[in-house]
PDB file of N, CA and C in Angstrom:
ATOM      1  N   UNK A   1       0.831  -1.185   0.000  1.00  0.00           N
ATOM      2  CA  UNK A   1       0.000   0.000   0.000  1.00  0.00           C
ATOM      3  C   UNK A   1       0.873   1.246   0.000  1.00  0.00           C
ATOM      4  N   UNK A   2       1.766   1.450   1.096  1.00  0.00           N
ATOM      5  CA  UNK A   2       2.776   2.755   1.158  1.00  0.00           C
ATOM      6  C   UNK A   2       3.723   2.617   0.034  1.00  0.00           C
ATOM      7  N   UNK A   3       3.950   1.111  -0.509  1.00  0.00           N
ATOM      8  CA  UNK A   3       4.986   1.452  -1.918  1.00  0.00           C
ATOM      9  C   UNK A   3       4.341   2.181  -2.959  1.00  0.00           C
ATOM     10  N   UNK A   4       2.781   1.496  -3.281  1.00  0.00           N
ATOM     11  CA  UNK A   4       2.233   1.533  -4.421  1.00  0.00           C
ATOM     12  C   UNK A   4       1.440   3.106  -4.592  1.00  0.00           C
ATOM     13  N   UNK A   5       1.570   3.897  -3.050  1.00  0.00           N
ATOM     14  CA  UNK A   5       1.060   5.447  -3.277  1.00  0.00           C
ATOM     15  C   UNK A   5       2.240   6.237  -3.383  1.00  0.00           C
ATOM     16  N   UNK A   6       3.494   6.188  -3.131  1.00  0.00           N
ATOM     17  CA  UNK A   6       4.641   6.654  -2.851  1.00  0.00           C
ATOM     18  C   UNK A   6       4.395   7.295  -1.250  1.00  0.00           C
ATOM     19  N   UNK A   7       3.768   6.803  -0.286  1.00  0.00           N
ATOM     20  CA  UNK A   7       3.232   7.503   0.821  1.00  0.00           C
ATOM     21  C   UNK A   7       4.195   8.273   1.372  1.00  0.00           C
ATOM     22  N   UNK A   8       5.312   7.997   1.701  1.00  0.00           N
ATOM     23  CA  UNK A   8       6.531   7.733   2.237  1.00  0.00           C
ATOM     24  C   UNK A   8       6.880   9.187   2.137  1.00  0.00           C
ATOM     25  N   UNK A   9       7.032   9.388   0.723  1.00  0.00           N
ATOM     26  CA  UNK A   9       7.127  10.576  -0.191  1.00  0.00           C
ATOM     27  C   UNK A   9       6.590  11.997   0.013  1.00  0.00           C
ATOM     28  N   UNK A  10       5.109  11.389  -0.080  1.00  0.00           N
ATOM     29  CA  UNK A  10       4.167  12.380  -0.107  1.00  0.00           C
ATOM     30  C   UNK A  10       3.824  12.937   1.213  1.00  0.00           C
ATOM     31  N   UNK A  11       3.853  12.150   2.436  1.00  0.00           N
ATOM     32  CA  UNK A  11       4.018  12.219   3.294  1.00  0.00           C
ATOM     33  C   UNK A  11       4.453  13.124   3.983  1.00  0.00           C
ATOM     34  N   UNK A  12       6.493  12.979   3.551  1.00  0.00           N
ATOM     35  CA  UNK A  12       7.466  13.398   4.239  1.00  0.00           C
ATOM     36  C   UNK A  12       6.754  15.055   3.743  1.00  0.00           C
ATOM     37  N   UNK A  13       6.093  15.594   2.724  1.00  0.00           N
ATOM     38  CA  UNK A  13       6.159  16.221   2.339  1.00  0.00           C
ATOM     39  C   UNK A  13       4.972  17.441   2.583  1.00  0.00           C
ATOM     40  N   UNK A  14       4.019  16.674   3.190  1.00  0.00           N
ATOM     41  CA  UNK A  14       3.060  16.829   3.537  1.00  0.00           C
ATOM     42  C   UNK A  14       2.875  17.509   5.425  1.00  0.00           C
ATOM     43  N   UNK A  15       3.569  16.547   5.928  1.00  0.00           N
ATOM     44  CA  UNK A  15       3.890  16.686   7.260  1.00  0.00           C
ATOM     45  C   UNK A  15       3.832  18.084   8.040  1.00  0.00           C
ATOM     46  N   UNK A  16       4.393  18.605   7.910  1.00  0.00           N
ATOM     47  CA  UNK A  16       4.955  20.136   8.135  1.00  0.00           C
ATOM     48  C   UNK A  16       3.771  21.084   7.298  1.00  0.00           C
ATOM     49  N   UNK A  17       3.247  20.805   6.844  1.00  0.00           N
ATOM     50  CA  UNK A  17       1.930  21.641   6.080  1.00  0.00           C
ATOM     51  C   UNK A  17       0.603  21.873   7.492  1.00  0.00           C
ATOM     52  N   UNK A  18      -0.284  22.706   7.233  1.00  0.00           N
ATOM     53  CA  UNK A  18      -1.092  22.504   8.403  1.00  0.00           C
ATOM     54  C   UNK A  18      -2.367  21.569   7.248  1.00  0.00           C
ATOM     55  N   UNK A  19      -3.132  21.314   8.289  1.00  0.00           N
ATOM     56  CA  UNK A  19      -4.150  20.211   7.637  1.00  0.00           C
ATOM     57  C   UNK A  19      -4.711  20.778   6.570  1.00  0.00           C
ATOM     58  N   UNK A  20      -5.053  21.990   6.370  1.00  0.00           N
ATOM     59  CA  UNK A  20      -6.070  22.371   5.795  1.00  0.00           C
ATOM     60  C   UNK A  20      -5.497  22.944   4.362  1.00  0.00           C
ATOM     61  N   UNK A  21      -4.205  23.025   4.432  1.00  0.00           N
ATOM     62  CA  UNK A  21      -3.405  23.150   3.315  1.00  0.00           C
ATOM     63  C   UNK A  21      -2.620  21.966   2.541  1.00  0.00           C
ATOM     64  N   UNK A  22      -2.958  21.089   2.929  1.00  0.00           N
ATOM     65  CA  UNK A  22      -2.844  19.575   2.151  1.00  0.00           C
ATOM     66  C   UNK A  22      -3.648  19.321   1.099  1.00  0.00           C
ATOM     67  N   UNK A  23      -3.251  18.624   0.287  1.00  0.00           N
ATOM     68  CA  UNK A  23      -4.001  18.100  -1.188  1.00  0.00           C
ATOM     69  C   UNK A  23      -4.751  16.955  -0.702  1.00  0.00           C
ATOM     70  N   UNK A  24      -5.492  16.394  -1.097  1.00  0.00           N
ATOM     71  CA  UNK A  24      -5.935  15.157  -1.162  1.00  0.00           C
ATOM     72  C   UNK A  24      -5.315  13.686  -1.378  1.00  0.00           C
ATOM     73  N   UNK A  25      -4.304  13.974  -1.847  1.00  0.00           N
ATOM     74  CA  UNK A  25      -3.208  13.076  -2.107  1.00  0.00           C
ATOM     75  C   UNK A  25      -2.436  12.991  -0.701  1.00  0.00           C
ATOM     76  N   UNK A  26      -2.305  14.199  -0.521  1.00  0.00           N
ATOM     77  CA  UNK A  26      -1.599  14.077   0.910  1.00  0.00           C
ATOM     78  C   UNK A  26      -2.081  13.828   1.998  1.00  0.00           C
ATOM     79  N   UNK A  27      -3.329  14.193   2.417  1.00  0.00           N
ATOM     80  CA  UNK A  27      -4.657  13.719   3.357  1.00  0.00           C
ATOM     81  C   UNK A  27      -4.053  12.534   3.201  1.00  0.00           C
ATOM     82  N   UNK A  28      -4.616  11.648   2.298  1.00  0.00           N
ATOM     83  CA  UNK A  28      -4.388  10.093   2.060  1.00  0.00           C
ATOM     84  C   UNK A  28      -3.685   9.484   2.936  1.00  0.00           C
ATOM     85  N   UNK A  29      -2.064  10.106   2.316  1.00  0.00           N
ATOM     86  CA  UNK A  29      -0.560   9.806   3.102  1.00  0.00           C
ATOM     87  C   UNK A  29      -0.792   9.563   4.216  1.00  0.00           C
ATOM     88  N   UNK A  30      -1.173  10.987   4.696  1.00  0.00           N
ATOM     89  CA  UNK A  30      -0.849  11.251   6.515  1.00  0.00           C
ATOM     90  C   UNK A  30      -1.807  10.044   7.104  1.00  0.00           C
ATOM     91  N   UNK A  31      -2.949   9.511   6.812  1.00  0.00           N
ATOM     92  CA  UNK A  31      -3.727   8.640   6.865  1.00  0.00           C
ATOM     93  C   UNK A  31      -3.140   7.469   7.238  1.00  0.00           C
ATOM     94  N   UNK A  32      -2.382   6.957   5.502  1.00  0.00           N
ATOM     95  CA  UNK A  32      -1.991   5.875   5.120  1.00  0.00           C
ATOM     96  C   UNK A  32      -1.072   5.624   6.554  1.00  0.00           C
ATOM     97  N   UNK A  33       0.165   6.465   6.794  1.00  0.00           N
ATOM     98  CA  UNK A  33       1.102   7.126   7.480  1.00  0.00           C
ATOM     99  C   UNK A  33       1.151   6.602   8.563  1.00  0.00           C
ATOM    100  N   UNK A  34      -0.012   7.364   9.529  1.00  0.00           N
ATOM    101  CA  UNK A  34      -0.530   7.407  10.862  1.00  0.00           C
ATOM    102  C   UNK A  34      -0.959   5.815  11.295  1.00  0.00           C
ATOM    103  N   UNK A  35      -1.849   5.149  10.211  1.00  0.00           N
ATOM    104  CA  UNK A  35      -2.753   4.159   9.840  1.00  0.00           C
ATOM    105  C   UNK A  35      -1.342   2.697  10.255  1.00  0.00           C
ATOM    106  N   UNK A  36      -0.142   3.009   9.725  1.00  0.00           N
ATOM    107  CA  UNK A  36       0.921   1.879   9.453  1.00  0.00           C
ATOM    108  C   UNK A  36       1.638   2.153  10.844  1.00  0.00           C
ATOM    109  N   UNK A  37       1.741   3.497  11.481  1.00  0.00           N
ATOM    110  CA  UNK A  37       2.611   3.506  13.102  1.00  0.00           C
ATOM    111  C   UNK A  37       1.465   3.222  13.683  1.00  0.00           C
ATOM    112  N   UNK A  38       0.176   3.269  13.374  1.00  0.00           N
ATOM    113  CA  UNK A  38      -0.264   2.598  14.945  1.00  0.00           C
ATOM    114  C   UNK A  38      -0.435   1.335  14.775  1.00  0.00           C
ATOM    115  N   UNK A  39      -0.325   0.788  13.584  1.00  0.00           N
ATOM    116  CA  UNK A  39      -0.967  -1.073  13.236  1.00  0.00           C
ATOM    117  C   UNK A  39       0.655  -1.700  13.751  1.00  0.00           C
ATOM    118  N   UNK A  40       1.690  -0.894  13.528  1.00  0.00           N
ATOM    119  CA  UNK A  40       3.316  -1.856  13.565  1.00  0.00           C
ATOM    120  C   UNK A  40       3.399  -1.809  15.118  1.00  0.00           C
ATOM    121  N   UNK A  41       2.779  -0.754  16.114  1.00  0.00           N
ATOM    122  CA  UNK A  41       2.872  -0.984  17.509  1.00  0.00           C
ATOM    123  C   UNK A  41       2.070  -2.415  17.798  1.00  0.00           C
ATOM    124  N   UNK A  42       1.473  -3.165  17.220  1.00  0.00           N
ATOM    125  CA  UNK A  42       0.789  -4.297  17.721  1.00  0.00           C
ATOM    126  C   UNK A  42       1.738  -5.571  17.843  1.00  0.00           C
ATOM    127  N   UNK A  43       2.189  -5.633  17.231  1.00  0.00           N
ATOM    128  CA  UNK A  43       2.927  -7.079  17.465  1.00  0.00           C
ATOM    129  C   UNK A  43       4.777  -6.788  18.150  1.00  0.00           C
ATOM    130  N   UNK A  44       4.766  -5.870  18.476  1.00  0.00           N
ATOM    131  CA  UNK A  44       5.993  -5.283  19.345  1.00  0.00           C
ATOM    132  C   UNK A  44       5.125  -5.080  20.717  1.00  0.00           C
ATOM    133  N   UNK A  45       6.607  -5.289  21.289  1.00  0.00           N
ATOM    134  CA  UNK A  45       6.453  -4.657  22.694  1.00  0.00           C
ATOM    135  C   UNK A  45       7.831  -3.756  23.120  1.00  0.00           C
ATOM    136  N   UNK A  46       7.858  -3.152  22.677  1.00  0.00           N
ATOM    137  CA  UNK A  46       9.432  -1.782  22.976  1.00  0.00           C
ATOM    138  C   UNK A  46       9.192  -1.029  24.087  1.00  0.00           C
ATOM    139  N   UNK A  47      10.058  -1.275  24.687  1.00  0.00           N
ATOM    140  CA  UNK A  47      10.297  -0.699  26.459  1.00  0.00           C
ATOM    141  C   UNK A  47       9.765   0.548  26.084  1.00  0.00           C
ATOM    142  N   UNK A  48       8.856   1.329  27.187  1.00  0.00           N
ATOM    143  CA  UNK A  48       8.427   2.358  26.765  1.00  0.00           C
ATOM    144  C   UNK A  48       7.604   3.137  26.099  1.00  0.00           C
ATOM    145  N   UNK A  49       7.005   1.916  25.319  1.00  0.00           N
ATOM    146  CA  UNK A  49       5.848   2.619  23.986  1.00  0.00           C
ATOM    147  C   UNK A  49       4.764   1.015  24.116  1.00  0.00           C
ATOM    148  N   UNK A  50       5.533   0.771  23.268  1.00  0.00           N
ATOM    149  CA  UNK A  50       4.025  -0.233  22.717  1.00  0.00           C
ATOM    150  C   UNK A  50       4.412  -1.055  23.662  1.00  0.00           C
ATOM    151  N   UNK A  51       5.322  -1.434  24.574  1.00  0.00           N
ATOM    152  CA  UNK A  51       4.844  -2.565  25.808  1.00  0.00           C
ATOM    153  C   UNK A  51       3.360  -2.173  26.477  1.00  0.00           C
ATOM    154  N   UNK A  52       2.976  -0.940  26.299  1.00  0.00           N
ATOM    155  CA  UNK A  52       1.965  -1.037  27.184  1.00  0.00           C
ATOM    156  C   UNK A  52       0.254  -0.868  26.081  1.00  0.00           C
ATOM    157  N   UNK A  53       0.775  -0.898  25.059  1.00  0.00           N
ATOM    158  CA  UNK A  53      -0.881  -0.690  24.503  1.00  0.00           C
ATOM    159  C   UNK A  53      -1.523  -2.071  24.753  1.00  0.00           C
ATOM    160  N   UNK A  54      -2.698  -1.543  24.823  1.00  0.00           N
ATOM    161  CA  UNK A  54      -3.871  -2.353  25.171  1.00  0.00           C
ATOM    162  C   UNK A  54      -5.043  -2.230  23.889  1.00  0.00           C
ATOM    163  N   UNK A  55      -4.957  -3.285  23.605  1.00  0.00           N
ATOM    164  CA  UNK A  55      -6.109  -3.234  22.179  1.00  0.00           C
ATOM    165  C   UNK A  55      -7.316  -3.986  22.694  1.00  0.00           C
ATOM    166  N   UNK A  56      -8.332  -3.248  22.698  1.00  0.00           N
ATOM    167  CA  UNK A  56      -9.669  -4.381  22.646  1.00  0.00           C
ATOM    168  C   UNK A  56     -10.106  -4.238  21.256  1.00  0.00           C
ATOM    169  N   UNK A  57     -11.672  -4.557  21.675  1.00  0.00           N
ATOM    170  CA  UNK A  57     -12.499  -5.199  19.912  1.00  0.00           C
ATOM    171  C   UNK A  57     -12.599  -4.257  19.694  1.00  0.00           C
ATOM    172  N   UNK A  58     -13.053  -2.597  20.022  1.00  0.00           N
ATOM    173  CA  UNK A  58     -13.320  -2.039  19.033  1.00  0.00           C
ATOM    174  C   UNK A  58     -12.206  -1.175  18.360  1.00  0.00           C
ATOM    175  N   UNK A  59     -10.647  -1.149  18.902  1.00  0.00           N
ATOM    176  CA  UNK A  59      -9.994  -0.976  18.744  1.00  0.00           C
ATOM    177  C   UNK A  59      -9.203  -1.875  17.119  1.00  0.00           C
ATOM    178  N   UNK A  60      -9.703  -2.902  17.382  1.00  0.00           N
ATOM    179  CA  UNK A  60      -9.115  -4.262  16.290  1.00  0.00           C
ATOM    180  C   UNK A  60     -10.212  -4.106  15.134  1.00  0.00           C
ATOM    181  N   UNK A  61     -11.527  -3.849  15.668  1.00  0.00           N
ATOM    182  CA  UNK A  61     -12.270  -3.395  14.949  1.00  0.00           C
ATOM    183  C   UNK A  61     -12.155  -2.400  13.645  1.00  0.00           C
ATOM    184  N   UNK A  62     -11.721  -1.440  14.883  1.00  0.00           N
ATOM    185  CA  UNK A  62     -11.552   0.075  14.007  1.00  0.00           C
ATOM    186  C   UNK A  62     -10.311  -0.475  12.435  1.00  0.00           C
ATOM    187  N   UNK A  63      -9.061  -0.978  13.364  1.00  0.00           N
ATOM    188  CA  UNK A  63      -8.310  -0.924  12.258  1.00  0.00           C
ATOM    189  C   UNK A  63      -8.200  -1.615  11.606  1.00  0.00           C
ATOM    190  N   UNK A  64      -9.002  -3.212  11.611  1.00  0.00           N
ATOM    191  CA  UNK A  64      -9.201  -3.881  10.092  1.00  0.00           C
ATOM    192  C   UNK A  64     -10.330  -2.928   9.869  1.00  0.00           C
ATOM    193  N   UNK A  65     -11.012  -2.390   9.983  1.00  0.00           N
ATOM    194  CA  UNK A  65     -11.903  -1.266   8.972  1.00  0.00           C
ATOM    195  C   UNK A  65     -11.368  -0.574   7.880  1.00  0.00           C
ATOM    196  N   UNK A  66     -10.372   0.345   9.165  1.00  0.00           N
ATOM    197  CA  UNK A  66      -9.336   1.273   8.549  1.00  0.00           C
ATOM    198  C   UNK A  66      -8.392   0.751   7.191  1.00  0.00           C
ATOM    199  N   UNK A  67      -7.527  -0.794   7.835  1.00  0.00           N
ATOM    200  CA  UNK A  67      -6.644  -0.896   6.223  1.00  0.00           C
ATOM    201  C   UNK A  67      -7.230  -2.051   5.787  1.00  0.00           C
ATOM    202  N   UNK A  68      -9.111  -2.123   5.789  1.00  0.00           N
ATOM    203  CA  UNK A  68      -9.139  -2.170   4.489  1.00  0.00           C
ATOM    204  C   UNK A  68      -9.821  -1.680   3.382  1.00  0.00           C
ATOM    205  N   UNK A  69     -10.121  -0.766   4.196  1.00  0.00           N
ATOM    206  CA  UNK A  69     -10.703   0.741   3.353  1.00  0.00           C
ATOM    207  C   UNK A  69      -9.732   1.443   2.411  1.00  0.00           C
ATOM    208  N   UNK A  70      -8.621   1.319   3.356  1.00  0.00           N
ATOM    209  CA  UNK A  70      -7.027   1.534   2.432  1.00  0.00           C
ATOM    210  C   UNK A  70      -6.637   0.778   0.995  1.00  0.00           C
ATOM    211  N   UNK A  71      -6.874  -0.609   1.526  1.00  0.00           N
ATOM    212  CA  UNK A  71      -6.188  -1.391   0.285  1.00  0.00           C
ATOM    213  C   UNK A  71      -7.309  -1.370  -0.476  1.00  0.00           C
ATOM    214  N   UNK A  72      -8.623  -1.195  -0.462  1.00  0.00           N
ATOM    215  CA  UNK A  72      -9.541  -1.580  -1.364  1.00  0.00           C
ATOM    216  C   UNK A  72      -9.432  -0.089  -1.889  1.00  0.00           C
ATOM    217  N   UNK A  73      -8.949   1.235  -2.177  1.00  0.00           N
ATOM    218  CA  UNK A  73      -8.710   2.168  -2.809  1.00  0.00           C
ATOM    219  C   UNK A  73      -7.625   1.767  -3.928  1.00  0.00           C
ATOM    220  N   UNK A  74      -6.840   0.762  -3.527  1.00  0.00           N
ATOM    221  CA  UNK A  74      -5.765   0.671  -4.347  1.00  0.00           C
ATOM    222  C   UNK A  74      -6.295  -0.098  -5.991  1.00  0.00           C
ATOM    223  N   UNK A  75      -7.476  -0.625  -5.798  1.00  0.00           N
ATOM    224  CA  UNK A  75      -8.053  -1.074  -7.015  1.00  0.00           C
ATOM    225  C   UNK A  75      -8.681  -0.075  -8.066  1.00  0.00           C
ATOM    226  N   UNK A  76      -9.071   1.493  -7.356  1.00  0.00           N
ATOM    227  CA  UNK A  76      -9.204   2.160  -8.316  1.00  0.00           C
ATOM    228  C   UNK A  76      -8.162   3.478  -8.538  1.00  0.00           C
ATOM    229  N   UNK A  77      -7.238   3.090  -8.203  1.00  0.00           N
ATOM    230  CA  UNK A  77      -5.950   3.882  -8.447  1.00  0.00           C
ATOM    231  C   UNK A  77      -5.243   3.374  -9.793  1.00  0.00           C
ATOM    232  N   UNK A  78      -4.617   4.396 -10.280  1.00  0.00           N
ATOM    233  CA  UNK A  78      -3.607   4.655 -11.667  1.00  0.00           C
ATOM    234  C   UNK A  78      -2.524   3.206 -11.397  1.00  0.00           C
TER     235      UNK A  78
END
């Protein structure tokens, strides 16, 4: 998903903008972005951070919602 938007990219680029001055492309990113640091805290536990998250259902909920609302965009993309 982050290869196939250049998220990474658009992102870095995006970041430092305030919200409301972002493209739509970049919305996306920060999304995509945000969407991939909170899903990679799940299967870590790093002293300090994600040792302590706590996920319930609607939490697990939310984010298979979330990426796959994501990847199913990627079918009507260029």
């Amino acid at each position: 998903m982050r290869n196939a938007c250049n998220t990474k990219a658009v992102f870095n680029g995006a970041v430092n903008k305030k919200a409301e001055e972002r493209t739509q492309e970049e919305r996306w990113a920060v999304l995509t972005q945000s969407a991939y640091a909170l899903f990679s805290g799940a299967p870590h536990d790093d002293e300090g951070t994600s040792e302590h998250f706590a996920w319930t259902r609607a939490d697990v909920v939310a984010a298979v919602a979330t990426a796959a609302g994501l990847l199913a965009r990627l079918e009507n993309l260029p």
